[in-house]
Protein backbone atom coordinates (compact mmCIF):
# COMPACT_ATOMS: atom_id res chain seq x y z
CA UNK A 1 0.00 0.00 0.00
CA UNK A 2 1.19 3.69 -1.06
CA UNK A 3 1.82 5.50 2.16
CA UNK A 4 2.91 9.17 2.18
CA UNK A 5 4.30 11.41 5.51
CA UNK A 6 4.79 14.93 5.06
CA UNK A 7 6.59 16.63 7.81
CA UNK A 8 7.97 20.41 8.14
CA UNK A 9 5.07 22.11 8.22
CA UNK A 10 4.36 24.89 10.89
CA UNK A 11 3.85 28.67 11.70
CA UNK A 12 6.32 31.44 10.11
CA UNK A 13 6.30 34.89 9.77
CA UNK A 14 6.02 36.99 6.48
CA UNK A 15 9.53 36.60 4.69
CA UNK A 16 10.36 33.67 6.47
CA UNK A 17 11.10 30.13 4.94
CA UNK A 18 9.59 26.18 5.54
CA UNK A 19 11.24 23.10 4.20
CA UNK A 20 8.78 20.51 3.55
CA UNK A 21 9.14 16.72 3.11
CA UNK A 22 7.52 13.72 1.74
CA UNK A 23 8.43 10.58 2.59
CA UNK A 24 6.81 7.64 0.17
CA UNK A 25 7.10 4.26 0.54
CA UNK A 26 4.94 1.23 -0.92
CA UNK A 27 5.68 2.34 -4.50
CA UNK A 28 8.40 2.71 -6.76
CA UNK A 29 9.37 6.08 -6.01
CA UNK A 30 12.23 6.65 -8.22
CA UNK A 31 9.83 6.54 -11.66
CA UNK A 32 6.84 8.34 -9.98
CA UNK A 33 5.62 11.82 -10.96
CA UNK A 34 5.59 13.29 -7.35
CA UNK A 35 4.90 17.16 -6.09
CA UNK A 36 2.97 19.47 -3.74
CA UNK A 37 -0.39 20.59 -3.71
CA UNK A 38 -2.30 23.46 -1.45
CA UNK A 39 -5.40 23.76 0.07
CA UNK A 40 -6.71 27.43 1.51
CA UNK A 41 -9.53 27.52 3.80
CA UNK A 42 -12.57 28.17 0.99
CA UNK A 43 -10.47 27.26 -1.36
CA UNK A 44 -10.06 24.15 -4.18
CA UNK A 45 -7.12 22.22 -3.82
CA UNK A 46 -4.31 23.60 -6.16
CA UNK A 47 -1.06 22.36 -8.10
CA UNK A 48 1.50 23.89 -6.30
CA UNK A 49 4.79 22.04 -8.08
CA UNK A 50 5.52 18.73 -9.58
CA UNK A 51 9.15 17.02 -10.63
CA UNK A 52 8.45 13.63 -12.87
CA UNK A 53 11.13 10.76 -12.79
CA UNK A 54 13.61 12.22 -15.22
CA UNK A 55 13.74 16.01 -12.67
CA UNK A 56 11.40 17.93 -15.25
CA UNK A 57 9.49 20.50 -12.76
CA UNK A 58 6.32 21.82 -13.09
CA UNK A 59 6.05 25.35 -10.76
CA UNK A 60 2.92 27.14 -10.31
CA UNK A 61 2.82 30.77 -11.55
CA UNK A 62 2.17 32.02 -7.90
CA UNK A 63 5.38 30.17 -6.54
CA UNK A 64 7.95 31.08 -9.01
CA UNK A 65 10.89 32.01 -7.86
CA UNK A 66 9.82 31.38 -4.32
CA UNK A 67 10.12 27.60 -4.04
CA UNK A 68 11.80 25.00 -5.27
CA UNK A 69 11.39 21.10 -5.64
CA UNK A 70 13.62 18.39 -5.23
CA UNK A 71 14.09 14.63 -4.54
CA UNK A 72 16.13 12.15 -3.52
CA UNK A 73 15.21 8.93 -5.02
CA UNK A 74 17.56 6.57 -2.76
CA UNK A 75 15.72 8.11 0.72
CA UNK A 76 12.12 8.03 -1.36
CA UNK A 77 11.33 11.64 -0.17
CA UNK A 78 10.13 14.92 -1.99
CA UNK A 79 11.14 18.09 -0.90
CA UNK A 80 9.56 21.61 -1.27
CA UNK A 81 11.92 24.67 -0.03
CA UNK A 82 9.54 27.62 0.49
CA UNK A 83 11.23 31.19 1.11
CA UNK A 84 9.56 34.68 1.02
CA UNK A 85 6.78 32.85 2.47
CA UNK A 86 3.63 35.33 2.20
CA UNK A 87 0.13 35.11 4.49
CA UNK A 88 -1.54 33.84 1.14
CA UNK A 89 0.86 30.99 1.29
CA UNK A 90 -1.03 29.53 4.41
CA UNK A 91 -3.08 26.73 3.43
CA UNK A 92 -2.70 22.98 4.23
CA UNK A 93 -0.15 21.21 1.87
CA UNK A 94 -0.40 17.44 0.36
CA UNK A 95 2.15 15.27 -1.01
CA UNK A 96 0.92 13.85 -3.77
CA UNK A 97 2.35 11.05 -6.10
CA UNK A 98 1.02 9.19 -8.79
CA UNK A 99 1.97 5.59 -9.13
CA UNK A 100 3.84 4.35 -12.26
CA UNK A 101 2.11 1.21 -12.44
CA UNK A 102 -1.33 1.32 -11.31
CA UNK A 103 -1.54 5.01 -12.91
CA UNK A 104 -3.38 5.84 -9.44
CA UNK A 105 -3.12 9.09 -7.39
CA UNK A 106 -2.26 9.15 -4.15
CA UNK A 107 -2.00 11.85 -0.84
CA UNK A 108 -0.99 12.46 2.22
CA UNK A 109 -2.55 13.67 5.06
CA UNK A 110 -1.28 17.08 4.82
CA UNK A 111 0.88 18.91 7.04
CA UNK A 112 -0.25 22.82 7.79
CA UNK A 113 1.76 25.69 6.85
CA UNK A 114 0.69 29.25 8.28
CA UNK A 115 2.19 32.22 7.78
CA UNK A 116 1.41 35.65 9.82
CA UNK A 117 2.82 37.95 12.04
């Protein structure tokens, strides 16, 4: 079964910075398309980035120069470096993956990040 942990979450103050990480295990990870997605309160669930198995990364327009994806295939873990962080950054953010084989989405239970002063 496809398990993913986010951890790193937490409260920060305008300008300040978050690491986030994903740890996946039950699939292989290596050849996955994984990423980051958002959820505001009110809000739809949004892309936020994504990185497929050969490093091509997908940014959202809002996060542009503001984050940045990685991973590290041999610990199975995404990472999402926020700085700048602004108070419309605060939302609840997923780890998401999408397994190779059985071409099914999965998520984590989110981990919150808030950001105010």
């Amino acid at each position: 079964q496809v398990q993913l942990v986010e951890s790193g979450g937490g409260l920060v103050q305008p300008g300040g910075s978050l690491r986030l990480s994903c740890s996946a295990s039950g699939t292989i990870f290596s050849i996955n398309v994984v990423g980051w997605y958002r959820q505001a309160p009110g809000k739809q669930r949004e892309l936020v980035a994504l990185i497929d198995s050969g490093a091509t990364i997908n940014y959202a327009d809002f996060v542009k120069g503001r984050f940045a994806i990685s991973r590290d295939n041999a610990k199975n873990t995404v990472y999402l470096q926020m700085v700048s962080l602004r108070p419309e950054d605060t939302a609840i953010y997923y780890c998401y993956t999408r397994d190779f084989g059985s071409r099914y989405d999965y998520w984590g239970q989110g981990t919150q990040v808030t950001v105010s002063s």
